[in-house]
N, C-alpha and C. Protein backbone atom coordinates (compact mmCIF):
# COMPACT_ATOMS: atom_id res chain seq x y z
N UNK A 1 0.12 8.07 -1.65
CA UNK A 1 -1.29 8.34 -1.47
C UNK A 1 -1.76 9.39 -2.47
N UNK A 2 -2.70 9.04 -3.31
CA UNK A 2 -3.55 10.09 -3.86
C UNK A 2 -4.77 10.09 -3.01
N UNK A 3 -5.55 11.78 -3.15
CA UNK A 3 -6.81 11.73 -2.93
C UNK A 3 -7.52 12.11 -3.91
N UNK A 4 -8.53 11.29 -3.67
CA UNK A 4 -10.20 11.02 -4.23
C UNK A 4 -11.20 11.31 -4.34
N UNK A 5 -11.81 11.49 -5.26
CA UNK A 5 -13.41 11.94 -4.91
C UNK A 5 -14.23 11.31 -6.20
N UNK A 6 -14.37 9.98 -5.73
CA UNK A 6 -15.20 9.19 -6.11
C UNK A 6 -16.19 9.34 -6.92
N UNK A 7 -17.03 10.39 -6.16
CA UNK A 7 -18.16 10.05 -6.00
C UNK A 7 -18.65 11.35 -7.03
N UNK A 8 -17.61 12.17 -6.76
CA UNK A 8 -17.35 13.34 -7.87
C UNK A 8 -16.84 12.87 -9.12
N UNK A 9 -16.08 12.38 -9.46
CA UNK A 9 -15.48 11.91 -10.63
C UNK A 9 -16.06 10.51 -11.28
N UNK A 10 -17.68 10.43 -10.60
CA UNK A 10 -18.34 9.16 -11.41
C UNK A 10 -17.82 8.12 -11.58
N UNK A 11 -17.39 7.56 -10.14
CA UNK A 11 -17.21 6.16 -10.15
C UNK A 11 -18.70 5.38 -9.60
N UNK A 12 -18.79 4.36 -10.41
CA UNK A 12 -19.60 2.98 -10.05
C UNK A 12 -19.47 2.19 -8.94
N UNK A 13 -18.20 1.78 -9.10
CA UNK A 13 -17.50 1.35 -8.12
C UNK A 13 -15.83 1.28 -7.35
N UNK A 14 -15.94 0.94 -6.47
CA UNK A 14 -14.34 1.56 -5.54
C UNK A 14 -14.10 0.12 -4.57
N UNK A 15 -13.31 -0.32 -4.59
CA UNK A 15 -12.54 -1.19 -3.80
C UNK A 15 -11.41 -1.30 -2.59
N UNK A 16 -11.12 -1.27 -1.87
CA UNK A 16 -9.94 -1.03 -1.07
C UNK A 16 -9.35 -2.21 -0.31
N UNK A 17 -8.06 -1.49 0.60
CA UNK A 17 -7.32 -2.69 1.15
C UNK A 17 -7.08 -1.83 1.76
N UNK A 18 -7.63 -2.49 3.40
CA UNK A 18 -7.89 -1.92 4.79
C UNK A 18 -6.22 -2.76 5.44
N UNK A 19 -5.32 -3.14 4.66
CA UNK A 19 -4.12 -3.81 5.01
C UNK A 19 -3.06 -2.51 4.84
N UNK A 20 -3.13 -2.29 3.43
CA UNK A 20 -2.00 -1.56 3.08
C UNK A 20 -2.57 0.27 3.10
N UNK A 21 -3.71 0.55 2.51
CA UNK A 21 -4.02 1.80 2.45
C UNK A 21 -4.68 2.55 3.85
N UNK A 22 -5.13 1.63 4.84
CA UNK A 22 -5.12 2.40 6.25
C UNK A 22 -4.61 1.61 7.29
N UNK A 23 -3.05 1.09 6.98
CA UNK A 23 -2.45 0.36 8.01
C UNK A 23 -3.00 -0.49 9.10
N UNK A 24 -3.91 -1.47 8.41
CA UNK A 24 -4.57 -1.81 9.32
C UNK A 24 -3.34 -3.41 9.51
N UNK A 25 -2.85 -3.29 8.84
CA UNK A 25 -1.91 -4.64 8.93
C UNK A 25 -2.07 -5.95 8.31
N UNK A 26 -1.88 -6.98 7.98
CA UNK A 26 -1.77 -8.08 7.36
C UNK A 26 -3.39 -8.78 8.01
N UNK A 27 -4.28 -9.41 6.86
CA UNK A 27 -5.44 -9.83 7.50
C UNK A 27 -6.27 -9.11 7.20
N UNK A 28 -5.71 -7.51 7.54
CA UNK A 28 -6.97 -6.31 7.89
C UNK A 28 -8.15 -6.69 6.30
N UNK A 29 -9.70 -6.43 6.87
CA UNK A 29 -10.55 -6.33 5.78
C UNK A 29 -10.41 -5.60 4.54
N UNK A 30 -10.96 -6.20 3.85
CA UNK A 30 -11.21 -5.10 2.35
C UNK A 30 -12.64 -4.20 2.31
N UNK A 31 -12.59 -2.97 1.30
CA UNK A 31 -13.86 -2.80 1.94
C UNK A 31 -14.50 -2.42 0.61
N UNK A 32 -15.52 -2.21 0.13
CA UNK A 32 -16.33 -1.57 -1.20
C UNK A 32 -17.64 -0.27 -0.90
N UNK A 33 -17.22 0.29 -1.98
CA UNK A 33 -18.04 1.08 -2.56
C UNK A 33 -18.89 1.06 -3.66
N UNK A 34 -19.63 1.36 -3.44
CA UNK A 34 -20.62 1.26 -5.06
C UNK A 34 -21.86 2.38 -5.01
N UNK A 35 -22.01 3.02 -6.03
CA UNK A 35 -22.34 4.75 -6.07
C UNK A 35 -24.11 3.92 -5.77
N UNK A 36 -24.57 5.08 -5.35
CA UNK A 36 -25.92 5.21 -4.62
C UNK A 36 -27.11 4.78 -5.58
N UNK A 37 -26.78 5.66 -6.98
CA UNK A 37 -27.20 4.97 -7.77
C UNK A 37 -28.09 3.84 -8.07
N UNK A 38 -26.55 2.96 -8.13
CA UNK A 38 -26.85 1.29 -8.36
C UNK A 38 -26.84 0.84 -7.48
N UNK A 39 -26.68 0.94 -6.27
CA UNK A 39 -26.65 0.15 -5.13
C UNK A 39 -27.89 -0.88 -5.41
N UNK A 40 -29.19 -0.47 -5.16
CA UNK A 40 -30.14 -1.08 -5.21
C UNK A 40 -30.42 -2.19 -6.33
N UNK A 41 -29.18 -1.95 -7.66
CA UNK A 41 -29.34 -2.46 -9.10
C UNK A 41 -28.98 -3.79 -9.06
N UNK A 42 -27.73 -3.71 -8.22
CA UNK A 42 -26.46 -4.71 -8.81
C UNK A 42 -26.60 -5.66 -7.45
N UNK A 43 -25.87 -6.93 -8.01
CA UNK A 43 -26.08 -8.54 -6.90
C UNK A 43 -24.43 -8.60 -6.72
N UNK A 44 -24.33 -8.71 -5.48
CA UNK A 44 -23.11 -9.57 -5.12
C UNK A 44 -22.67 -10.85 -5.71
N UNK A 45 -22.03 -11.32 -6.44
CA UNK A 45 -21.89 -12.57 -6.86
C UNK A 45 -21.65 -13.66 -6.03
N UNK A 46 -20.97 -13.04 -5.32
CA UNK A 46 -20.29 -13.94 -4.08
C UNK A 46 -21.28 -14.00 -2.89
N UNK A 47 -22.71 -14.15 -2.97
CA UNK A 47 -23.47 -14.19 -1.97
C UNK A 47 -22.63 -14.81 -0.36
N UNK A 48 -23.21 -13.47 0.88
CA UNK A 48 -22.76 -14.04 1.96
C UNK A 48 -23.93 -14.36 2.88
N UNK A 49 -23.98 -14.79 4.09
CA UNK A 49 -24.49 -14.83 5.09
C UNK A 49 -25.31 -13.53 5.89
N UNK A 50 -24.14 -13.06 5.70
CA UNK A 50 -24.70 -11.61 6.57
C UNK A 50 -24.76 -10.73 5.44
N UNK A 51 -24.71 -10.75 3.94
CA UNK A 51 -25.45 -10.05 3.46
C UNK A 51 -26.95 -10.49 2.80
N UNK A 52 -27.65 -10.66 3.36
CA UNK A 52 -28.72 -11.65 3.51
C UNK A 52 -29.52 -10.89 4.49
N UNK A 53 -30.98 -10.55 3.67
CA UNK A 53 -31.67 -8.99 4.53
C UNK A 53 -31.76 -9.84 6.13
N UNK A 54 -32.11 -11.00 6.23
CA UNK A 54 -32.30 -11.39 7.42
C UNK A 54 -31.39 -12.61 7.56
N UNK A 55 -29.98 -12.94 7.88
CA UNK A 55 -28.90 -13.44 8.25
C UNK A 55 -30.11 -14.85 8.84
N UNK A 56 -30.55 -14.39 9.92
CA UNK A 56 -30.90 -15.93 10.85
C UNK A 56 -32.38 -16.40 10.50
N UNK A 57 -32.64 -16.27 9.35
CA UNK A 57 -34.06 -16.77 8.78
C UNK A 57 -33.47 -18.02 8.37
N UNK A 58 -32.80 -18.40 8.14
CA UNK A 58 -32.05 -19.49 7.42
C UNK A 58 -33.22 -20.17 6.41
N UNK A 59 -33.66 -19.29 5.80
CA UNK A 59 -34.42 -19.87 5.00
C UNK A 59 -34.05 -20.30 3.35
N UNK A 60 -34.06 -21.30 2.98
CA UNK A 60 -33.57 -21.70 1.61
C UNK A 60 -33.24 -20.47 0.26
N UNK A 61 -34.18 -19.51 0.26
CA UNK A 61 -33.79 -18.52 -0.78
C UNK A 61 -33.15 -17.22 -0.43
N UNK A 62 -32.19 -16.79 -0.96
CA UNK A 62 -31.54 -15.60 -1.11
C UNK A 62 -32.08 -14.39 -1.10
N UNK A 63 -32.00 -13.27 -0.27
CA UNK A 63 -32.83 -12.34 -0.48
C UNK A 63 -31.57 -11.23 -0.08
N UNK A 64 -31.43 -10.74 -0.89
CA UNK A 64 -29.94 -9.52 -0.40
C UNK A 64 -30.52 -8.10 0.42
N UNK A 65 -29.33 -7.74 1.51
CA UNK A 65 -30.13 -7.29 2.03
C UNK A 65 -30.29 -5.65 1.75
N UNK A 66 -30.98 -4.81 1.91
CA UNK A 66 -30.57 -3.53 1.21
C UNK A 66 -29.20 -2.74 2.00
N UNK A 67 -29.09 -1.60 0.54
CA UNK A 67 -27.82 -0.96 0.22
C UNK A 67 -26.69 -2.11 0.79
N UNK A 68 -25.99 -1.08 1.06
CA UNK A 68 -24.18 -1.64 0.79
C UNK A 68 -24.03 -2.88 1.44
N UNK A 69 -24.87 -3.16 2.88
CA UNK A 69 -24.95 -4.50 3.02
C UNK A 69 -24.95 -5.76 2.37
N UNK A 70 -25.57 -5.51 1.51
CA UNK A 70 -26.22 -6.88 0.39
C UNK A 70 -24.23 -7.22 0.06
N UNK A 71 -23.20 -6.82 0.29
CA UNK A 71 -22.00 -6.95 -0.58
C UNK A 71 -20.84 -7.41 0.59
N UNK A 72 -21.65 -7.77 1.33
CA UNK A 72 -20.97 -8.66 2.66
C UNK A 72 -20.89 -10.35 2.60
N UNK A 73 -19.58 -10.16 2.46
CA UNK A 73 -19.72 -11.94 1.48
C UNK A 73 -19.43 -13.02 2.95
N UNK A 74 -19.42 -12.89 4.27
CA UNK A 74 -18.89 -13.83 5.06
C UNK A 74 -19.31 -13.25 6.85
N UNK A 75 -18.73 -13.43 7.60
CA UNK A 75 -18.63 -13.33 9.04
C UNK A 75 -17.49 -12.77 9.25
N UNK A 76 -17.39 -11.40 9.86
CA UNK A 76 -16.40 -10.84 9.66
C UNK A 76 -15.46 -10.86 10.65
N UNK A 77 -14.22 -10.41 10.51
CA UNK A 77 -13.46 -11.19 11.46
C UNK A 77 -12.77 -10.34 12.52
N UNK A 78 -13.28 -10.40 14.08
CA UNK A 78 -13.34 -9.41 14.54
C UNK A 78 -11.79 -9.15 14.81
N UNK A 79 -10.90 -9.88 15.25
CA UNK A 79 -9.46 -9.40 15.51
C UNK A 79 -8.97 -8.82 14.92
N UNK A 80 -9.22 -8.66 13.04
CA UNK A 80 -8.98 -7.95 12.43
C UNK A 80 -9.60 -6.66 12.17
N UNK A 81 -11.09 -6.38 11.79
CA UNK A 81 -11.51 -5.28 12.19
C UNK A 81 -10.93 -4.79 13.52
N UNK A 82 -10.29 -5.02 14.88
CA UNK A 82 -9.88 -4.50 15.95
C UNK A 82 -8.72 -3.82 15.70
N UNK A 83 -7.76 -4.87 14.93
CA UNK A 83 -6.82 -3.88 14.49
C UNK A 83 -7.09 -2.26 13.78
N UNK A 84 -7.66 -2.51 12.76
CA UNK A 84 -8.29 -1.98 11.76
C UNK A 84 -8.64 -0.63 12.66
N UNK A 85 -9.32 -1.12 13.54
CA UNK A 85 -10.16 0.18 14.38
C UNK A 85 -9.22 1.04 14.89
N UNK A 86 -8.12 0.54 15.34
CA UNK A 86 -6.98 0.80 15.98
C UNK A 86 -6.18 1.99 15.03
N UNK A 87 -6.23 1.02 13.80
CA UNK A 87 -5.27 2.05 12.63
C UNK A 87 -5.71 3.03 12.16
N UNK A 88 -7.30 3.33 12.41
CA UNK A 88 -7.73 4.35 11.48
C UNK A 88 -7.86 5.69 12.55
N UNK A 89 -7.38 5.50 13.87
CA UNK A 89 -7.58 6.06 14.62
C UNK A 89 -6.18 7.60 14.01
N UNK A 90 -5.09 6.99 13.69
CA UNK A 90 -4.16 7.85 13.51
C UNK A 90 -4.79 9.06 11.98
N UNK A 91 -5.61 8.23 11.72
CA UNK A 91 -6.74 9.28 10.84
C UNK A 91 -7.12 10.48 11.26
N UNK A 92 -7.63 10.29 12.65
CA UNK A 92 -8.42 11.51 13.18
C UNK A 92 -8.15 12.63 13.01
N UNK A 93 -8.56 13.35 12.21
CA UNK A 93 -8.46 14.91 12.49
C UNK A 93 -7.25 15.31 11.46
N UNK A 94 -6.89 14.35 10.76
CA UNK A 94 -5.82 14.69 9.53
C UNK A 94 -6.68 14.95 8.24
N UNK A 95 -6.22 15.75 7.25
CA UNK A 95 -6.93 15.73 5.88
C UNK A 95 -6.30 15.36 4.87
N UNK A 96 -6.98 14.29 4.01
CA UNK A 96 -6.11 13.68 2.88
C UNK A 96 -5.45 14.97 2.21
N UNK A 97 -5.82 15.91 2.21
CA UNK A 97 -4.74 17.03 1.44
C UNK A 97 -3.49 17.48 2.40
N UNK A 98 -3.70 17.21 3.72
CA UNK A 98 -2.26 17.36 4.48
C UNK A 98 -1.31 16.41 4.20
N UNK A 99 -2.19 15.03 4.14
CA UNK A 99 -1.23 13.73 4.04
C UNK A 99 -0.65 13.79 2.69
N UNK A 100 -1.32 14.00 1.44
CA UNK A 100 -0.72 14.13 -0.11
C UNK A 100 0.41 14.91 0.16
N UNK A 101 0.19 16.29 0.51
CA UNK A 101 1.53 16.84 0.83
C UNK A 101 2.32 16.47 1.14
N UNK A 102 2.30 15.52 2.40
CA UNK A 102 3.86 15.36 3.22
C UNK A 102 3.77 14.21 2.25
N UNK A 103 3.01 13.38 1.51
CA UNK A 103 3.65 12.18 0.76
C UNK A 103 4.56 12.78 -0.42
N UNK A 104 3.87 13.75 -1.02
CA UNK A 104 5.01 14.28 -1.78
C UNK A 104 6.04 14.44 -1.43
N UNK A 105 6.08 15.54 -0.44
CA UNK A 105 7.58 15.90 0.03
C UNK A 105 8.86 14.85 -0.02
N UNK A 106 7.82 13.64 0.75
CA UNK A 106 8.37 12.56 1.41
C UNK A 106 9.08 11.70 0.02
N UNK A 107 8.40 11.63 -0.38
CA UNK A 107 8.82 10.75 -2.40
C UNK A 107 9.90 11.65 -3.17
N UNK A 108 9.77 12.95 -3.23
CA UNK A 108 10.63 13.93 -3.42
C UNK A 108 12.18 13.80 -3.08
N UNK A 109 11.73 13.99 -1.93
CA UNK A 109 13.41 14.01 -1.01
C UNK A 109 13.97 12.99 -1.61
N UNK A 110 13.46 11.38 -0.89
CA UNK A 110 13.98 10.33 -1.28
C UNK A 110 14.70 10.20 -2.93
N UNK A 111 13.82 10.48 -3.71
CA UNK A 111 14.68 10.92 -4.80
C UNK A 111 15.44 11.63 -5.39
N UNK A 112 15.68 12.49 -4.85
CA UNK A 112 17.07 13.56 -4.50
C UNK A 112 17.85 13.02 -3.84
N UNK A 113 17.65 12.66 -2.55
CA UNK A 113 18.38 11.74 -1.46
C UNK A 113 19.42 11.15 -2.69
N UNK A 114 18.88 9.73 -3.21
CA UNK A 114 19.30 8.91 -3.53
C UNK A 114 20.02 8.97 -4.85
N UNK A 115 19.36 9.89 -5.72
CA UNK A 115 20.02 10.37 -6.73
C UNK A 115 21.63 10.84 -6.69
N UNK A 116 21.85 11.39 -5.70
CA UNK A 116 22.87 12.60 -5.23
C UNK A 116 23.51 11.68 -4.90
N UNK A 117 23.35 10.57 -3.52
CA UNK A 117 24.13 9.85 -3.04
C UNK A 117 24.70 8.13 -3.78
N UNK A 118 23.73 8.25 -4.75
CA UNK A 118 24.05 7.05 -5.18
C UNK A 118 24.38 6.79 -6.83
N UNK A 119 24.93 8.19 -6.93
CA UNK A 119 24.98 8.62 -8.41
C UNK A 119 26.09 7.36 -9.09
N UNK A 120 26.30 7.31 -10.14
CA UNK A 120 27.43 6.10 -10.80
C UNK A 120 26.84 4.85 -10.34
N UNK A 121 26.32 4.22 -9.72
CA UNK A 121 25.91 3.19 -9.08
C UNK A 121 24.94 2.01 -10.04
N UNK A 122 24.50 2.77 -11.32
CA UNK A 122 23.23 1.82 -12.14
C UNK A 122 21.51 1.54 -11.56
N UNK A 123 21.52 2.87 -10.43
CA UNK A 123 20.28 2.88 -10.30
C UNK A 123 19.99 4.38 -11.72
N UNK A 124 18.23 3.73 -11.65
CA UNK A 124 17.47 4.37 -12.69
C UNK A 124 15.79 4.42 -11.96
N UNK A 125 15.55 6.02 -12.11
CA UNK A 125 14.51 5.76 -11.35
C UNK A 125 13.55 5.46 -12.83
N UNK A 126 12.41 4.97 -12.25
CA UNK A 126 11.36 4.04 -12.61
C UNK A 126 10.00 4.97 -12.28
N UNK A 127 10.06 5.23 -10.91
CA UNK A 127 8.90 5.94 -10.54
C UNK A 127 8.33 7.53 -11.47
N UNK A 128 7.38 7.85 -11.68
CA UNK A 128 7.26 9.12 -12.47
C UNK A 128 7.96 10.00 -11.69
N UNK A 129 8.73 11.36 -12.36
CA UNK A 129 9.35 11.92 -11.97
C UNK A 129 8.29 13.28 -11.19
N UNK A 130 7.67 13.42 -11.91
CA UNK A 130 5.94 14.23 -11.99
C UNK A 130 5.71 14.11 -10.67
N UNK A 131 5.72 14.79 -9.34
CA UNK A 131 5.44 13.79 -8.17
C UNK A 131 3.44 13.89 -8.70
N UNK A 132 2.98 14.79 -9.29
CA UNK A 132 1.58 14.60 -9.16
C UNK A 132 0.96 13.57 -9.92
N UNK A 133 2.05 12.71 -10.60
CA UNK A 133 1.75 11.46 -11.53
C UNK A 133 2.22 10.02 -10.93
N UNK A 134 2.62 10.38 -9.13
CA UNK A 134 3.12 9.60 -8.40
C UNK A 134 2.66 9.50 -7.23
N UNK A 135 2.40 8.26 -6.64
CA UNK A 135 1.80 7.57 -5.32
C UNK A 135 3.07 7.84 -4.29
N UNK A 136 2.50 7.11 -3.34
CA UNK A 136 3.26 7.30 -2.28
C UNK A 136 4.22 6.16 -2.19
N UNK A 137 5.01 5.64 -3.33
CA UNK A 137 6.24 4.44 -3.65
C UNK A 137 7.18 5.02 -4.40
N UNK A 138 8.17 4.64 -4.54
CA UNK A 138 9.46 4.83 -5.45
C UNK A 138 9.92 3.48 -5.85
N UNK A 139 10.14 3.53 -6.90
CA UNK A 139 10.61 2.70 -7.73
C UNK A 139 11.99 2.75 -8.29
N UNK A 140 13.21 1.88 -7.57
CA UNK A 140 14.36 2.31 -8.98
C UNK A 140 14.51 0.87 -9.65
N UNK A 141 15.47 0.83 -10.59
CA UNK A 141 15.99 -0.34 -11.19
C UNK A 141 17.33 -0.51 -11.10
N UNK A 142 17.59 -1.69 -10.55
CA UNK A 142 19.22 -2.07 -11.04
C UNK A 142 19.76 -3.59 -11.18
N UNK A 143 20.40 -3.64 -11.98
CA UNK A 143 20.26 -4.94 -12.53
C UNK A 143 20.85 -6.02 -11.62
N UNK A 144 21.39 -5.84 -10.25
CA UNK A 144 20.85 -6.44 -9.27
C UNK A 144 20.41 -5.87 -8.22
N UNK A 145 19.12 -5.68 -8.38
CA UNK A 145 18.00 -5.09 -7.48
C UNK A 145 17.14 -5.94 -6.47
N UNK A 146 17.33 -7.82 -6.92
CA UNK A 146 16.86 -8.87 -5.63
C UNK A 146 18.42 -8.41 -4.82
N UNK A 147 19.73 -8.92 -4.89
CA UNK A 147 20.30 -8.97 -3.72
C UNK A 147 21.02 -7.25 -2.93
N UNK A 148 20.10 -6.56 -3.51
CA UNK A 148 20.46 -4.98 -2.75
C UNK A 148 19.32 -4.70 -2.06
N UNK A 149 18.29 -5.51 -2.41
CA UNK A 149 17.38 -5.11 -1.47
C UNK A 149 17.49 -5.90 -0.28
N UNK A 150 17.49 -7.29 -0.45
CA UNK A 150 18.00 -8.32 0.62
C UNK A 150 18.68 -7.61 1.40
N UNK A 151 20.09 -6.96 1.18
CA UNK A 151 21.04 -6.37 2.03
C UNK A 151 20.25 -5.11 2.99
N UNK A 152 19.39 -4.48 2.12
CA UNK A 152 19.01 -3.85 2.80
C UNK A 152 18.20 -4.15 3.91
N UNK A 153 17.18 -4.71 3.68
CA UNK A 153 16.10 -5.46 4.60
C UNK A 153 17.15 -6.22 5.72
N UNK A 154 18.09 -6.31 5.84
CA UNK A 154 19.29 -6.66 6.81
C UNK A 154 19.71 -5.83 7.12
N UNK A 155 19.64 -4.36 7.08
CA UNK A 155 19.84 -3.59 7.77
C UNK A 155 18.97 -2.21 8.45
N UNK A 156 17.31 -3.11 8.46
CA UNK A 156 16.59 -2.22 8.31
C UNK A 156 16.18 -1.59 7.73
N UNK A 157 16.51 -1.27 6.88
CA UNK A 157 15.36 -0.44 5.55
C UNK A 157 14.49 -1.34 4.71
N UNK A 158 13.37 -1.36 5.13
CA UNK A 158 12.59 -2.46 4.41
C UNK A 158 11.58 -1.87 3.15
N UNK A 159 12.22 -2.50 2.20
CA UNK A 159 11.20 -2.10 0.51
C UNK A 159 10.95 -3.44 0.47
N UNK A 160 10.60 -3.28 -0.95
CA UNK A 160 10.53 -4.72 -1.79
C UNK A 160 11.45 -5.06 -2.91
N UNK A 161 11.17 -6.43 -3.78
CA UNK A 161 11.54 -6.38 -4.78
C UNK A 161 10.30 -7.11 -5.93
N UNK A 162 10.51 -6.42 -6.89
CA UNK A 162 9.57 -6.86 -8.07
C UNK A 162 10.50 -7.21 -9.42
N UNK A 163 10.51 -8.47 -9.75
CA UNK A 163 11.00 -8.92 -10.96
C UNK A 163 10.80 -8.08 -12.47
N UNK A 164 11.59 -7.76 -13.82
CA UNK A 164 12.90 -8.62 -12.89
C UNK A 164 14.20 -7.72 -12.08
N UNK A 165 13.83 -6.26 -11.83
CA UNK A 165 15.02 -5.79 -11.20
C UNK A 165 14.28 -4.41 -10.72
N UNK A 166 13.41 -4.43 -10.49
CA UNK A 166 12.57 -3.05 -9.78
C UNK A 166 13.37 -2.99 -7.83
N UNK A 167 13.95 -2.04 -7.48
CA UNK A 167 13.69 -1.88 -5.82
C UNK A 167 12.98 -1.34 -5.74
N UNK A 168 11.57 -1.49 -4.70
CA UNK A 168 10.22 -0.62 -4.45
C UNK A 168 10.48 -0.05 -2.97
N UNK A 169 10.22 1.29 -2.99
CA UNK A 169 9.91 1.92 -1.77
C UNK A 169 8.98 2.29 -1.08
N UNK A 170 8.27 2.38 -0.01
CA UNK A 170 7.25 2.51 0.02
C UNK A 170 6.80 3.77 1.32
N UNK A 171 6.38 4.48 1.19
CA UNK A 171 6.37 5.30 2.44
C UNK A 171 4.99 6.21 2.80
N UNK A 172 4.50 5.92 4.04
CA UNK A 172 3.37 5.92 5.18
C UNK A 172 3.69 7.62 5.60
N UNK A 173 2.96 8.30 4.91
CA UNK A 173 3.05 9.89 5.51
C UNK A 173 2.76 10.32 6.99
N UNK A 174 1.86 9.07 7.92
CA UNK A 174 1.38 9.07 9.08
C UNK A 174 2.68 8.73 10.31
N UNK A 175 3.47 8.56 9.53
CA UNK A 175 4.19 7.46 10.90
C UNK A 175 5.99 7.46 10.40
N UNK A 176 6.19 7.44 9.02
CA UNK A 176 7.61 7.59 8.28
C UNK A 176 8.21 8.76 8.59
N UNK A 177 9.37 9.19 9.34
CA UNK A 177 9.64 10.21 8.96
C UNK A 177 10.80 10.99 8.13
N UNK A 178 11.04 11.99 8.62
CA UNK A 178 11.80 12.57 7.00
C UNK A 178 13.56 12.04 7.81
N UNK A 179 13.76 12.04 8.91
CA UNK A 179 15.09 11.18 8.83
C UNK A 179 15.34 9.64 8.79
N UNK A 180 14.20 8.82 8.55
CA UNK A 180 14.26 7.66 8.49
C UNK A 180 14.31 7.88 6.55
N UNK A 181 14.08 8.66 5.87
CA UNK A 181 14.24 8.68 4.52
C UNK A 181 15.40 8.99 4.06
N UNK A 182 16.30 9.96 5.07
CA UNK A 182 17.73 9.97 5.22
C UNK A 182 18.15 8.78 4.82
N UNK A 183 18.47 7.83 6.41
CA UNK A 183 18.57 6.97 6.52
C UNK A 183 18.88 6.20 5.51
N UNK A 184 17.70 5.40 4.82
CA UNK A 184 17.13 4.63 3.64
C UNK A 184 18.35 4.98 2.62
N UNK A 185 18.04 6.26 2.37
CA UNK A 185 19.13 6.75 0.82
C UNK A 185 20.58 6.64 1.87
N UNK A 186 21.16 6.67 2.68
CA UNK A 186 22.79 6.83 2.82
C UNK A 186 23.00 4.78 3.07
N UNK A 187 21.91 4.13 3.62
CA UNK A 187 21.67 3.20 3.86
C UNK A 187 22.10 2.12 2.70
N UNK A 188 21.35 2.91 1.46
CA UNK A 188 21.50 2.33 -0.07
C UNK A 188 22.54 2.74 -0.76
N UNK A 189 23.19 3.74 -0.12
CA UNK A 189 24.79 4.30 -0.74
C UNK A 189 25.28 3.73 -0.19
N UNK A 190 25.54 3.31 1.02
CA UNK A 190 26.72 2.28 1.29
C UNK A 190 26.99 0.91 1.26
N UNK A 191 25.79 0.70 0.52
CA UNK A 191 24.99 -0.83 0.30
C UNK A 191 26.14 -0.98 -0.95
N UNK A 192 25.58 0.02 -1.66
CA UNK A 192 26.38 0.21 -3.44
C UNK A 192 27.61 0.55 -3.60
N UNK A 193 28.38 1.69 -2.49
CA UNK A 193 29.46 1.77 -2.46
C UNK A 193 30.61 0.67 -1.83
N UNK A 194 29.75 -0.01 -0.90
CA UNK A 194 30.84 -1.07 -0.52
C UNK A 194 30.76 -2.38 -1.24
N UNK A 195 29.68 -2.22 -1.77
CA UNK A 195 28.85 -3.83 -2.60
C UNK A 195 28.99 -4.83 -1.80
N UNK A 196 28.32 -4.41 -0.19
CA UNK A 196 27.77 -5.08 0.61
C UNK A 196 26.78 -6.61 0.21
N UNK A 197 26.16 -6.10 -0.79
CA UNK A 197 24.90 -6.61 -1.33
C UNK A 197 26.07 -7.94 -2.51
N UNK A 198 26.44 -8.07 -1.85
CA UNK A 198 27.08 -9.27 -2.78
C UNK A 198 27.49 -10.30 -1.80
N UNK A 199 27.21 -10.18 -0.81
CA UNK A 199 27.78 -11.20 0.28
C UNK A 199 27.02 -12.41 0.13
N UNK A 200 27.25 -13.64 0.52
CA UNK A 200 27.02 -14.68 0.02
C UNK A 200 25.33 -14.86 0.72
N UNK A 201 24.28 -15.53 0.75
CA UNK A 201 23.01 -15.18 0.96
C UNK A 201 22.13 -14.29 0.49
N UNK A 202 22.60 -12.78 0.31
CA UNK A 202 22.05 -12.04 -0.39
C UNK A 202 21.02 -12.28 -1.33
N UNK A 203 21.43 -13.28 -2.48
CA UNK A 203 21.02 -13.65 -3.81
C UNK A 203 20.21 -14.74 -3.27
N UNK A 204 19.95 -15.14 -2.74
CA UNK A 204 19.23 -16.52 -2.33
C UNK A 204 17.46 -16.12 -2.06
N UNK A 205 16.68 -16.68 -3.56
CA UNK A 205 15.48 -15.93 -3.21
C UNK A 205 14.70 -16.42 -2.34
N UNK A 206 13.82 -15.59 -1.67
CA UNK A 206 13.03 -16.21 -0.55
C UNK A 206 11.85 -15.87 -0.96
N UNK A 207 10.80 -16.73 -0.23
CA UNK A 207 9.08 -16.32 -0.52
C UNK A 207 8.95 -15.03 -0.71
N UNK A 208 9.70 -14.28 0.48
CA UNK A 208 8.63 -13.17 0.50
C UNK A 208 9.85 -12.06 0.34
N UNK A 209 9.41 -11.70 -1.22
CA UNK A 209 10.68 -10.24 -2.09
C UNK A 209 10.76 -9.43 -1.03
């Protein structure tokens, strides 16, 4: 997680993913910004329904409706906003400068963690070392990085993989905590030290890295 200030640093426009950046879960909405400015300037391309100043006029011409509304491309979908509502709740009363912190910390460790424990092994971190030039993911490489992650995700520690040999980590400052990051790194040392990650299936790619 980095924090932002948009609106300070002269952005036009801002985009998000109400899935991954406020745990709203798979489905969850996307959402936009667009500075005050232009609001009034700029057309949705993707004309919707309900951004349409009057939705049930159903009248043949387009009329967008004012500010941020006009950029509502559909009928929105309430099970997901419910989630959504649900996730942002663990928001309350936290400040993106508490959460940057513990994301640091949290990215930090892990790379010490893993460094230390998984030294000789042919991992290489990837991620900036800078934590202030770094999100809330870790990145290593190893040149088999699909079937070590597989192994892992079989034993609970769930990253990703990104072609052609990235392991991605990913970690939630709200809810992750600092012994489940333990975990993860002794998790991935014994993955490498026993070369677990060679067992037959492992290598077998599936849809979803």
């Amino acid at each position: 997680m980095l924090a932002l200030d948009i609106a300070r640093d002269g952005a036009d426009f801002a985009i998000g993913c109400g899935y991954k950046y406020l745990n709203g879960g798979p489905g969850a909405p996307s959402y936009s910004w667009v500075s005050p400015a232009l609001i009034e300037q700029v057309r949705q391309p993707l004309e919707g329904w309900l951004g349409h100043t009057n939705p049930f006029a159903f009248v043949p011409e387009y009329e967008p409706a004012p500010g941020i509304r006009r950029f509502v491309t559909g009928t929105q979908q309430v099970l997901s906003l419910a989630a959504l509502d649900e996730a942002l709740k663990l928001w309350e009363g936290i400040s993106t400068a508490e959460i940057r912190r513990k994301s640091i910390a949290q990215t930090s460790r892990f790379i010490e963690r893993v460094e230390t424990e998984c030294q000789g092994y042919g991992l290489t971190l990837v991620s900036p070392r800078d934590s202030q030039l770094r999100g809330g993911q870790v990145s290593f490489a190893h040149e088999s990085g699909y079937p070590i992650m597989q192994a892992l995700i079989s034993r609970g520690v769930i990253g990703d993989f990104r072609a052609p040999n990235i392991l991605r980590f990913g970690f939630s400052p709200l809810y992750v905590r600092f012994t489940d990051i333990d975990r993860a790194a002794a998790t991935l040392a014994e993955i490498l030290r026993t070369e677990a990650w060679r067992a037959a299936g492992f290598a077998s790619k599936q849809t979803v890295t």
